[in-house]
PDB file of N, CA and C in Angstrom:
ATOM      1  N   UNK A   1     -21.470  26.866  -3.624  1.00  0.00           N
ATOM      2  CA  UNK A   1     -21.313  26.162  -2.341  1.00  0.00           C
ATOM      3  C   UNK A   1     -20.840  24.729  -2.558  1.00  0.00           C
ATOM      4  N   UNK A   2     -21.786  23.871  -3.469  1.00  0.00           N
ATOM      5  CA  UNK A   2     -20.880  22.731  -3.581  1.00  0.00           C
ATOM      6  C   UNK A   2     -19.520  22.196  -4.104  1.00  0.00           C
ATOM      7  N   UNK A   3     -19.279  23.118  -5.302  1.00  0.00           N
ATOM      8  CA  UNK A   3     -17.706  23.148  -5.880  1.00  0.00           C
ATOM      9  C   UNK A   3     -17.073  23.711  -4.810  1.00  0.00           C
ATOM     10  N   UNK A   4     -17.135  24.282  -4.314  1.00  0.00           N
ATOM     11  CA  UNK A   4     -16.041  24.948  -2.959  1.00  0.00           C
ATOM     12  C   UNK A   4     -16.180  23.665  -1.711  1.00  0.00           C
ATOM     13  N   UNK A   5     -17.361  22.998  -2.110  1.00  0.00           N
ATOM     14  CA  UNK A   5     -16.953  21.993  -0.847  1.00  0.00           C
ATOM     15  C   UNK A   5     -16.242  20.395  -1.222  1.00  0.00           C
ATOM     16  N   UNK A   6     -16.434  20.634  -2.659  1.00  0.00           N
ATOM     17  CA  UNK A   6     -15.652  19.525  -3.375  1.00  0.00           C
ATOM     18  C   UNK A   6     -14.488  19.352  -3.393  1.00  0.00           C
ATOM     19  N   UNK A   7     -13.714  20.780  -3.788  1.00  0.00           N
ATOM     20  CA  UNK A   7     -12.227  21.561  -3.945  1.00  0.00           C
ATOM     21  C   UNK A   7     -11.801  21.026  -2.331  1.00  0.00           C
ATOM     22  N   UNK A   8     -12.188  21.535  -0.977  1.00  0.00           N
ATOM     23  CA  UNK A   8     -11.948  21.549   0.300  1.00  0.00           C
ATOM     24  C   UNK A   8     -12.022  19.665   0.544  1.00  0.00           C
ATOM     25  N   UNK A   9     -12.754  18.889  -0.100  1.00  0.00           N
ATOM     26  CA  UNK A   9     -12.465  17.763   0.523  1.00  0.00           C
ATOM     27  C   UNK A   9     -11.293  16.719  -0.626  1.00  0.00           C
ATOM     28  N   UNK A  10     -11.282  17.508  -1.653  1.00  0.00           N
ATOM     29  CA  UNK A  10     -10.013  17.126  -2.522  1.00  0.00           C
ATOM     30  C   UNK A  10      -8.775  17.542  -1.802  1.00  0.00           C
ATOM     31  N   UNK A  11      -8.748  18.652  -1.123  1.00  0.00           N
ATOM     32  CA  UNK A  11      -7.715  18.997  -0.404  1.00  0.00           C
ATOM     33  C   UNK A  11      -7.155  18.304   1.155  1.00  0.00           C
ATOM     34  N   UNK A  12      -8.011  17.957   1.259  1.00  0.00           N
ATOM     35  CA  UNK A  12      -8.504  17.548   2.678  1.00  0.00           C
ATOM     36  C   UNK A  12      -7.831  15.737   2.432  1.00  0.00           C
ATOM     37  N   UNK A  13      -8.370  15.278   0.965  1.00  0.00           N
ATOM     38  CA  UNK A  13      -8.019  13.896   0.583  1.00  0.00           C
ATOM     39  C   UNK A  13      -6.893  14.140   0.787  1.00  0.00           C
ATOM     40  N   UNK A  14      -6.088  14.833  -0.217  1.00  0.00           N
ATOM     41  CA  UNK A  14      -4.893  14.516  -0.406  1.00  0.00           C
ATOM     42  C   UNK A  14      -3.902  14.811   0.572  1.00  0.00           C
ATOM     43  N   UNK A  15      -3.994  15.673   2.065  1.00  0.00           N
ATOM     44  CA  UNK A  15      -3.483  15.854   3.119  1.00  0.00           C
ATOM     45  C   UNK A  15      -3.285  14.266   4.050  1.00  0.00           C
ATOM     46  N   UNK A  16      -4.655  13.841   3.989  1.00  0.00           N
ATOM     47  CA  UNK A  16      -5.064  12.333   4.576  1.00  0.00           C
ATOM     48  C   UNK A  16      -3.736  11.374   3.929  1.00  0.00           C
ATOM     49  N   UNK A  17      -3.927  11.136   2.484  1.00  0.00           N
ATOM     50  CA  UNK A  17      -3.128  10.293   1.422  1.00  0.00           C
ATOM     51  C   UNK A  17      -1.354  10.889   2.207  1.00  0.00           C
ATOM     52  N   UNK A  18      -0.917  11.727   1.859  1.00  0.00           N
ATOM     53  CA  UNK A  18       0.514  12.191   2.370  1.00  0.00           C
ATOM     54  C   UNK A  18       0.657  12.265   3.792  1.00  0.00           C
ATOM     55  N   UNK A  19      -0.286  12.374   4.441  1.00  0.00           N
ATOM     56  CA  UNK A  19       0.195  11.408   6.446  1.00  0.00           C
ATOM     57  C   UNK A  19       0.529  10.143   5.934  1.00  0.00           C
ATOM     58  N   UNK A  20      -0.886   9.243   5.744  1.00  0.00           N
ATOM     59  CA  UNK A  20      -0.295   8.090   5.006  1.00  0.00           C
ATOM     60  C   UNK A  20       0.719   7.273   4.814  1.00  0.00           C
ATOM     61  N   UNK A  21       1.294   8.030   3.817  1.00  0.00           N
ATOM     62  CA  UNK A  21       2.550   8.074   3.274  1.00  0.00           C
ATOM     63  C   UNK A  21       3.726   7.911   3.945  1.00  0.00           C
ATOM     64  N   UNK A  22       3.617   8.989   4.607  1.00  0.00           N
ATOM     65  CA  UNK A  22       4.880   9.304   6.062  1.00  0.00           C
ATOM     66  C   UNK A  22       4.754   8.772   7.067  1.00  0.00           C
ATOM     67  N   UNK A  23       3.451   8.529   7.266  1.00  0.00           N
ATOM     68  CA  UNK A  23       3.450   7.012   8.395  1.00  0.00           C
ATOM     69  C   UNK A  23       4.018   5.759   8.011  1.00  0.00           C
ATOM     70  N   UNK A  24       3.566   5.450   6.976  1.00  0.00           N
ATOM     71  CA  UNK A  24       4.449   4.054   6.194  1.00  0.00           C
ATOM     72  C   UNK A  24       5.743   3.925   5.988  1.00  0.00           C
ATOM     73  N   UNK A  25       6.036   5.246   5.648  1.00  0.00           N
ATOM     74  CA  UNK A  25       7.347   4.933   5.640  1.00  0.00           C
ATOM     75  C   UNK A  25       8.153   5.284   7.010  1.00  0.00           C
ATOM     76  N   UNK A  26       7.604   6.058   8.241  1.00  0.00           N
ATOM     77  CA  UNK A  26       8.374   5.890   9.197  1.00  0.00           C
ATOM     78  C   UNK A  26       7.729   4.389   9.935  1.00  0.00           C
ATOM     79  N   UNK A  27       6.620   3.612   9.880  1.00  0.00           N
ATOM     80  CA  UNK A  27       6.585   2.323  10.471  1.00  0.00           C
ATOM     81  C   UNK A  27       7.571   1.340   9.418  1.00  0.00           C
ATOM     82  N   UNK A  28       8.030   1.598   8.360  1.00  0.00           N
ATOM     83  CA  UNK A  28       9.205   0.758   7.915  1.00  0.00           C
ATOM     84  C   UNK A  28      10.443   1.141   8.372  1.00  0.00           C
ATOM     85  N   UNK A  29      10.554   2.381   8.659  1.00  0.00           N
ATOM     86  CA  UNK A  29      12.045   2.544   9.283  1.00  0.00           C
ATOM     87  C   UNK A  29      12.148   1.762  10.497  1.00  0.00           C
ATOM     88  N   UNK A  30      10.934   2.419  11.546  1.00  0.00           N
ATOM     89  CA  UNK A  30      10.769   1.663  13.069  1.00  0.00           C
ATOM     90  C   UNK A  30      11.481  -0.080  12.270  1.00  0.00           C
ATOM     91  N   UNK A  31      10.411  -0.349  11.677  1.00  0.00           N
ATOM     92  CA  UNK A  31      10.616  -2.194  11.800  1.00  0.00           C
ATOM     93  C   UNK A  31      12.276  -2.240  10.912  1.00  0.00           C
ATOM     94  N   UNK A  32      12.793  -1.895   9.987  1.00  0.00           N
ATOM     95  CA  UNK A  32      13.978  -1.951  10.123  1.00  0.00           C
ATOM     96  C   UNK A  32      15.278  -1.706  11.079  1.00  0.00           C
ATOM     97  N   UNK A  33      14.839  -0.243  12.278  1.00  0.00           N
ATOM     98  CA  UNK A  33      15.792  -0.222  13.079  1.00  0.00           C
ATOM     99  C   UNK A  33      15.403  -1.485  14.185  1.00  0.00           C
ATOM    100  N   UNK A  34      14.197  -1.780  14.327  1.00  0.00           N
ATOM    101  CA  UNK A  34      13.986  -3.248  15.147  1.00  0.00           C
ATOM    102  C   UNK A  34      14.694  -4.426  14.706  1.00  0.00           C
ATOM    103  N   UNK A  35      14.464  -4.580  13.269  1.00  0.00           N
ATOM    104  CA  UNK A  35      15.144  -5.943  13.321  1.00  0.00           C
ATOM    105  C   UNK A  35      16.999  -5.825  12.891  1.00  0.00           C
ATOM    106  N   UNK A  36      17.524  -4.396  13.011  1.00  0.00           N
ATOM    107  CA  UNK A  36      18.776  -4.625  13.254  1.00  0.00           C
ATOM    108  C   UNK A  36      19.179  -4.795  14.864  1.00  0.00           C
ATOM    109  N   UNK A  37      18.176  -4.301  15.804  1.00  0.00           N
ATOM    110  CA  UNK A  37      18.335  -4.516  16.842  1.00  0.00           C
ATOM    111  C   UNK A  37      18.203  -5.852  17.502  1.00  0.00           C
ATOM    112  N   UNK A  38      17.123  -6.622  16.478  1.00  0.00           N
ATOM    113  CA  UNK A  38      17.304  -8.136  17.133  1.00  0.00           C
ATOM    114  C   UNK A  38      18.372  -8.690  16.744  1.00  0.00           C
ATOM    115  N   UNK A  39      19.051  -8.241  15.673  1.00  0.00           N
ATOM    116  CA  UNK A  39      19.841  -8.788  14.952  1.00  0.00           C
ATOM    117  C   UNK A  39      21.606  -9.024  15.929  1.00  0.00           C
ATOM    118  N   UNK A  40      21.615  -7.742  16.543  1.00  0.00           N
ATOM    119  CA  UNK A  40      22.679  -6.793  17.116  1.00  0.00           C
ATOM    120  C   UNK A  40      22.476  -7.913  18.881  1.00  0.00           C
ATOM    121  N   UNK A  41      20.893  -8.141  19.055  1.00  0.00           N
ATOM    122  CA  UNK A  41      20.973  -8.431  20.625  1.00  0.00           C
ATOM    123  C   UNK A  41      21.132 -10.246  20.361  1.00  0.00           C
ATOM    124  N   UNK A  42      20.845 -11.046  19.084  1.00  0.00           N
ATOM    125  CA  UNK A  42      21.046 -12.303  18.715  1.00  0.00           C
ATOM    126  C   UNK A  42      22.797 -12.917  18.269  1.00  0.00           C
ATOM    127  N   UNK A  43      23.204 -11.718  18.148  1.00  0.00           N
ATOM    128  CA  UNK A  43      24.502 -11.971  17.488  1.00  0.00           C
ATOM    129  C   UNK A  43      24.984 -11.924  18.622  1.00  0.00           C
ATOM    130  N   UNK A  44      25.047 -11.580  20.310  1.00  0.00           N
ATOM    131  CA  UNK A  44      26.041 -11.478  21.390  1.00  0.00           C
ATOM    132  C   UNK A  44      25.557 -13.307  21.764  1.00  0.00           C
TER     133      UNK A  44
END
């Protein structure tokens, strides 16, 4: 029972860790397509 609940929250970690991941890197895309957009609405 406890190795099977160890295995399940190792799995469980590393699901957590790789959202993470893909959140970070789509809140860096967001803030890059933002600041070409300030960039784009500062330059008129």
């Amino acid at each position: 029972m406890q190795s099977e609940n160890s295995g399940q929250f190792s799995n469980t970690l590393r699901r957590v860790r790789f959202q993470t991941k893909r959140t970070e890197e789509e809140i860096f895309e967001t803030e890059v397509h933002l600041h070409q957009i300030a960039l784009v609405s500062t330059a008129r």
